[in-house]
C-alpha atoms as a PDB file:
ATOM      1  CA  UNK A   1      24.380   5.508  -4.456  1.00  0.00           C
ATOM      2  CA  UNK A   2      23.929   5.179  -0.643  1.00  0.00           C
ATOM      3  CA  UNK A   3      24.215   1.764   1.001  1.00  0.00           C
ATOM      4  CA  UNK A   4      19.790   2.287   1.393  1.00  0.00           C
ATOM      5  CA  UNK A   5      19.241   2.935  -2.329  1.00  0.00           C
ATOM      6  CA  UNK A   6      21.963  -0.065  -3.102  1.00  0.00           C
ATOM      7  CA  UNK A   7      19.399  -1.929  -0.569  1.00  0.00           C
ATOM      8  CA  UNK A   8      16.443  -1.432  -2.034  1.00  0.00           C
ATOM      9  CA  UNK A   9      17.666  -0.830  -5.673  1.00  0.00           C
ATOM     10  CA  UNK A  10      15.236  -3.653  -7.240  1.00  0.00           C
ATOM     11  CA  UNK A  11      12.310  -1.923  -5.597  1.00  0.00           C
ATOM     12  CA  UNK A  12      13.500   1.501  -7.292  1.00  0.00           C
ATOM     13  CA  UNK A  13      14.287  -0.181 -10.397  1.00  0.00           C
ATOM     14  CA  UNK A  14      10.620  -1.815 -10.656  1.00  0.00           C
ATOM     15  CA  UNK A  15       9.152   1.835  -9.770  1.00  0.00           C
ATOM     16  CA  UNK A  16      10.716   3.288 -12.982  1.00  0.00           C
ATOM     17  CA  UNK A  17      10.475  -0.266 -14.860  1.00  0.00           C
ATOM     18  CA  UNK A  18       6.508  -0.121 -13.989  1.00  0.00           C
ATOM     19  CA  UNK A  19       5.778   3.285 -15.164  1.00  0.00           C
ATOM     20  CA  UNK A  20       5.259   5.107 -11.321  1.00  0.00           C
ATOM     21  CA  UNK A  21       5.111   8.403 -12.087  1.00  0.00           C
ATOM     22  CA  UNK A  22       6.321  11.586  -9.955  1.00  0.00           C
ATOM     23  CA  UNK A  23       9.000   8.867  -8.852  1.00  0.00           C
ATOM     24  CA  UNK A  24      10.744  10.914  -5.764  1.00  0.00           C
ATOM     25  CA  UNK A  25      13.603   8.631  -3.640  1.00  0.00           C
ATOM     26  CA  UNK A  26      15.253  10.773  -1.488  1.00  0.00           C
ATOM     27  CA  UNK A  27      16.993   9.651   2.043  1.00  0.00           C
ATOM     28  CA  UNK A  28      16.897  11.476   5.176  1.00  0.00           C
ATOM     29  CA  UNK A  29      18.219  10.342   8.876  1.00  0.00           C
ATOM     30  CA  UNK A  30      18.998   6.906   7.448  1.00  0.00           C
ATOM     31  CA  UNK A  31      15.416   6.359   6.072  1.00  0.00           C
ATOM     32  CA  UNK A  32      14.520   5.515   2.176  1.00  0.00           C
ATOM     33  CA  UNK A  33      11.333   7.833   1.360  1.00  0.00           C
ATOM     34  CA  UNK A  34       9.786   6.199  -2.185  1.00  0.00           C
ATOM     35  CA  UNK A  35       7.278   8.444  -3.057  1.00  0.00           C
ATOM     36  CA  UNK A  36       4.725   8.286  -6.478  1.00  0.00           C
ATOM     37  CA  UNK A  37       2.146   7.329  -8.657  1.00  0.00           C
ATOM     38  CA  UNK A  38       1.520   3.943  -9.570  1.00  0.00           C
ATOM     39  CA  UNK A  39       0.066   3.586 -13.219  1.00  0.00           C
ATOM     40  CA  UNK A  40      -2.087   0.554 -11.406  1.00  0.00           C
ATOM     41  CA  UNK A  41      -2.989  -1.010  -7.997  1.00  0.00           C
ATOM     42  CA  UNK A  42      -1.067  -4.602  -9.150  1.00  0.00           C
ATOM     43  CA  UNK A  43       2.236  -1.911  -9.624  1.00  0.00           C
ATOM     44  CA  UNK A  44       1.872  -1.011  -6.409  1.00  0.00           C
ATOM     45  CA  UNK A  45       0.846  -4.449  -4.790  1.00  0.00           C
ATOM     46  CA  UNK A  46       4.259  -5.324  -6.558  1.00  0.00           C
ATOM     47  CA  UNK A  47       6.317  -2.926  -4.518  1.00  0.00           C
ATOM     48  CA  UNK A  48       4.984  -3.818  -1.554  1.00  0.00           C
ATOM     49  CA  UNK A  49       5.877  -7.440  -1.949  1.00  0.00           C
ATOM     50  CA  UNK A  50       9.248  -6.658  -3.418  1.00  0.00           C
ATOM     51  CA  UNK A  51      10.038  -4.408  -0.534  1.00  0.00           C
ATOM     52  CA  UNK A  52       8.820  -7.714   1.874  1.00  0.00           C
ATOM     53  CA  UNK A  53      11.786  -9.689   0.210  1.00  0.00           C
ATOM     54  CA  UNK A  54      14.330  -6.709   0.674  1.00  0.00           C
ATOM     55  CA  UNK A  55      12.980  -6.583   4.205  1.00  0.00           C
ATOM     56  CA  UNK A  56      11.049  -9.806   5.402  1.00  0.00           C
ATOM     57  CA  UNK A  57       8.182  -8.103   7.403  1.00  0.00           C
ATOM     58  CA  UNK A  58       9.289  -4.756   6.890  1.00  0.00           C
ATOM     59  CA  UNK A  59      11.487  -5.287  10.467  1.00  0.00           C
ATOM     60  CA  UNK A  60      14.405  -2.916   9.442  1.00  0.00           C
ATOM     61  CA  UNK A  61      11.455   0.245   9.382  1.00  0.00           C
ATOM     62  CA  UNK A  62      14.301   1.787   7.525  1.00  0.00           C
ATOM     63  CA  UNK A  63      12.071   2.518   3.830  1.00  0.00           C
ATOM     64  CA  UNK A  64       8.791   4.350   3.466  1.00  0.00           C
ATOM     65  CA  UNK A  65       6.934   3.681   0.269  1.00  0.00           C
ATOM     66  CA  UNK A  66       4.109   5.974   0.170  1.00  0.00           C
ATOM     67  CA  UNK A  67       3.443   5.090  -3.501  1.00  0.00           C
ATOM     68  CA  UNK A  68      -0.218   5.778  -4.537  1.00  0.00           C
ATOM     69  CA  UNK A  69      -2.347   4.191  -7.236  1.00  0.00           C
ATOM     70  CA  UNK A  70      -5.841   6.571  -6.628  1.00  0.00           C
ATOM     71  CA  UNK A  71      -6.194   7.276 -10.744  1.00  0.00           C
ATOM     72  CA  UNK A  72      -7.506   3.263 -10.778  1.00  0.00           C
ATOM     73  CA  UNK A  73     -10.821   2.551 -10.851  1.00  0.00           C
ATOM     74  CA  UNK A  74     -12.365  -0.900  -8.622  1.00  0.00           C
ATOM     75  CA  UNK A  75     -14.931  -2.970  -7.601  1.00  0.00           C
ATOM     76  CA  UNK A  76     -17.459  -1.824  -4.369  1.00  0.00           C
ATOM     77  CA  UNK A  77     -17.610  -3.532  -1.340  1.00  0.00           C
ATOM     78  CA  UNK A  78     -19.063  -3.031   2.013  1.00  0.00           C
ATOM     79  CA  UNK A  79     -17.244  -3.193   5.567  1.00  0.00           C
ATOM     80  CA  UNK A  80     -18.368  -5.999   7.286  1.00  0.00           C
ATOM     81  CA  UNK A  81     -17.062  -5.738  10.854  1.00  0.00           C
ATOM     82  CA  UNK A  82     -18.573  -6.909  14.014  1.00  0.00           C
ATOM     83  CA  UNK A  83     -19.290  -3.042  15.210  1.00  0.00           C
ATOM     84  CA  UNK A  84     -15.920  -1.388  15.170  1.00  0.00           C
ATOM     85  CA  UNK A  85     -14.211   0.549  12.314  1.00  0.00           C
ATOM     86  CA  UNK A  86     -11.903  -0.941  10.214  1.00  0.00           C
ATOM     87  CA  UNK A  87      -7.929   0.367  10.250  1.00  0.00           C
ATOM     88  CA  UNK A  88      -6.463   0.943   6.804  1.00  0.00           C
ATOM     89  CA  UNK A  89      -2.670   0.298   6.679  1.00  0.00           C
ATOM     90  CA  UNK A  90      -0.042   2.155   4.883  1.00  0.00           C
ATOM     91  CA  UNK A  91       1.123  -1.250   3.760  1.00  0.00           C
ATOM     92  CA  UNK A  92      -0.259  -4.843   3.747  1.00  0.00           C
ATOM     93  CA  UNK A  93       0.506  -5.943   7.465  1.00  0.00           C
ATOM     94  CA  UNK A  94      -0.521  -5.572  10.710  1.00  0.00           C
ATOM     95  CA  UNK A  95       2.861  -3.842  12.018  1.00  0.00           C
ATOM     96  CA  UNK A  96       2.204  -1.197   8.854  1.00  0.00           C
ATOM     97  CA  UNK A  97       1.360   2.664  10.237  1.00  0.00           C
ATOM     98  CA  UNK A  98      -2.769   2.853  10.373  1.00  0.00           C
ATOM     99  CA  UNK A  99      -3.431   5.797   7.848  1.00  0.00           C
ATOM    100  CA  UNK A 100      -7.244   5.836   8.531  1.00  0.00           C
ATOM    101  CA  UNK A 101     -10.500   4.069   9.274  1.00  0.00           C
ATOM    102  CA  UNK A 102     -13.460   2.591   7.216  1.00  0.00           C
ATOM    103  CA  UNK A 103     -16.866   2.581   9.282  1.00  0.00           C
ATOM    104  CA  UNK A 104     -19.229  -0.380   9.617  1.00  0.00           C
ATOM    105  CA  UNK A 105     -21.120  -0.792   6.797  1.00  0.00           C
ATOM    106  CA  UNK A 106     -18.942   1.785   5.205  1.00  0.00           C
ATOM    107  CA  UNK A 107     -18.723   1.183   1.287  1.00  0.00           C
ATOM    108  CA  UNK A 108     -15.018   1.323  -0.083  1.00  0.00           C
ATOM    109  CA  UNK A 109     -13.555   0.732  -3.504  1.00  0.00           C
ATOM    110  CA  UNK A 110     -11.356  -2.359  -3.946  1.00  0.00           C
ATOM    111  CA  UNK A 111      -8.408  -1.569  -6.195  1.00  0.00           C
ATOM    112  CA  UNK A 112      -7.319  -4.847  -5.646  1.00  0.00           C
ATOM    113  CA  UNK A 113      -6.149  -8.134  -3.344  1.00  0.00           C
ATOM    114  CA  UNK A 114      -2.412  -8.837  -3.685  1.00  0.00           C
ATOM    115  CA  UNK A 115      -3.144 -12.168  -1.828  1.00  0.00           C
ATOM    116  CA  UNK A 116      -5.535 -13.622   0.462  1.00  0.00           C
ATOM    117  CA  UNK A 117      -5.362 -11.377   3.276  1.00  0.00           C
ATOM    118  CA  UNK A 118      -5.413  -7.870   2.233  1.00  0.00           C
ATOM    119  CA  UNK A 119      -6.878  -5.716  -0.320  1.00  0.00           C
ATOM    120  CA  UNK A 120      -5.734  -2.368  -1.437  1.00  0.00           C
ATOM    121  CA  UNK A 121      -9.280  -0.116  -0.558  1.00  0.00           C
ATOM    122  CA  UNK A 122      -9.603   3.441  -1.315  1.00  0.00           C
ATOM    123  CA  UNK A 123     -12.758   5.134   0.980  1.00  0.00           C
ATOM    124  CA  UNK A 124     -14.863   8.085  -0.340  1.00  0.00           C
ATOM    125  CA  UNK A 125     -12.668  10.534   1.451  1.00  0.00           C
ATOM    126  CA  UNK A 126      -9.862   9.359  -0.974  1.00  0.00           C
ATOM    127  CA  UNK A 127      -8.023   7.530   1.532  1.00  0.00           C
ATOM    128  CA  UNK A 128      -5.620   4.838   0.187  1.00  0.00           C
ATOM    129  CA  UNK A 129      -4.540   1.631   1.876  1.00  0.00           C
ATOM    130  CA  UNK A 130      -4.642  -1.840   3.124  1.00  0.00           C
ATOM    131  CA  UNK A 131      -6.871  -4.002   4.886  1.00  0.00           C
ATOM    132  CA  UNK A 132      -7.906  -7.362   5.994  1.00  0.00           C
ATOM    133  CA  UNK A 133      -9.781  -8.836   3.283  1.00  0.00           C
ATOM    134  CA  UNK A 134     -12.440 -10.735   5.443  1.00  0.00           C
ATOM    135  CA  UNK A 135     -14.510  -7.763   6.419  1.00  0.00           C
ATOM    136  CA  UNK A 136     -15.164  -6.525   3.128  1.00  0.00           C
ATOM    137  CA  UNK A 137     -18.068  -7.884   1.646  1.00  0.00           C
ATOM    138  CA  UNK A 138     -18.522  -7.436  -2.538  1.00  0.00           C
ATOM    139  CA  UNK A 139     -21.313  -5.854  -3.307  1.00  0.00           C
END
């Protein structure tokens, strides 16, 4: 086991523990890739907050989860920004990659809202990720 998978071995071990299917880790230029299918959007919420404890604030930048849960069904809700689009995030912070864009007035699925200030959205285009929780509106 390399010094990354010792690292982030709780994260791994919750992956298989939580049923993630088409689990892949493999490491490559000193970089963790976690890739899969959650069984749920709280499985995958639950990565993303175990990796924050490995790595408070995801600094190190040294493990990519890119674990999907797109199989789960949610609630609707509209975007509810001033004018702009709205940036989806790989993961639930503002220093994670943006993976896409929701429109104003756009109307997303909500898999689900790990906390207060994110929700895991999934668009009609089948993009997955996070975003700020105060410009989605429930419908």
């Amino acid at each position: 086991m390399s010094a990354l998978q010792d690292k982030y071995k709780t994260l791994i071990d919750a992956a298989q523990q939580s049923g993630v299917t088409n689990l892949q880790v493999k490491e490559q230029d000193n970089v963790l890739y976690v890739d899969g299918s959650a069984p749920s959007a709280s499985v995958k919420d639950k990565l993303w907050e175990i990796y924050n404890q490995v790595d408070p604030d995801y600094k190190s930048g040294d493990l990519v989860l890119n674990v999907n849960a797109s199989s789960v069904s949610g609630s609707k809700a509209t975007v509810t920004t001033d004018s702009t689009n709205l940036n989806i995030r790989k993961g639930p912070g503002t220093d994670q990659e943006i993976i896409g864009k929701a429109a104003h007035g756009e109307v997303v699925t909500v898999l689900s809202t790990p906390n207060a200030q994110w929700s895991l959205i999934k668009t009609d285009k089948g993009e997955e990720g996070y975003v700020y929780s105060q410009y989605l509106t429930a419908q």
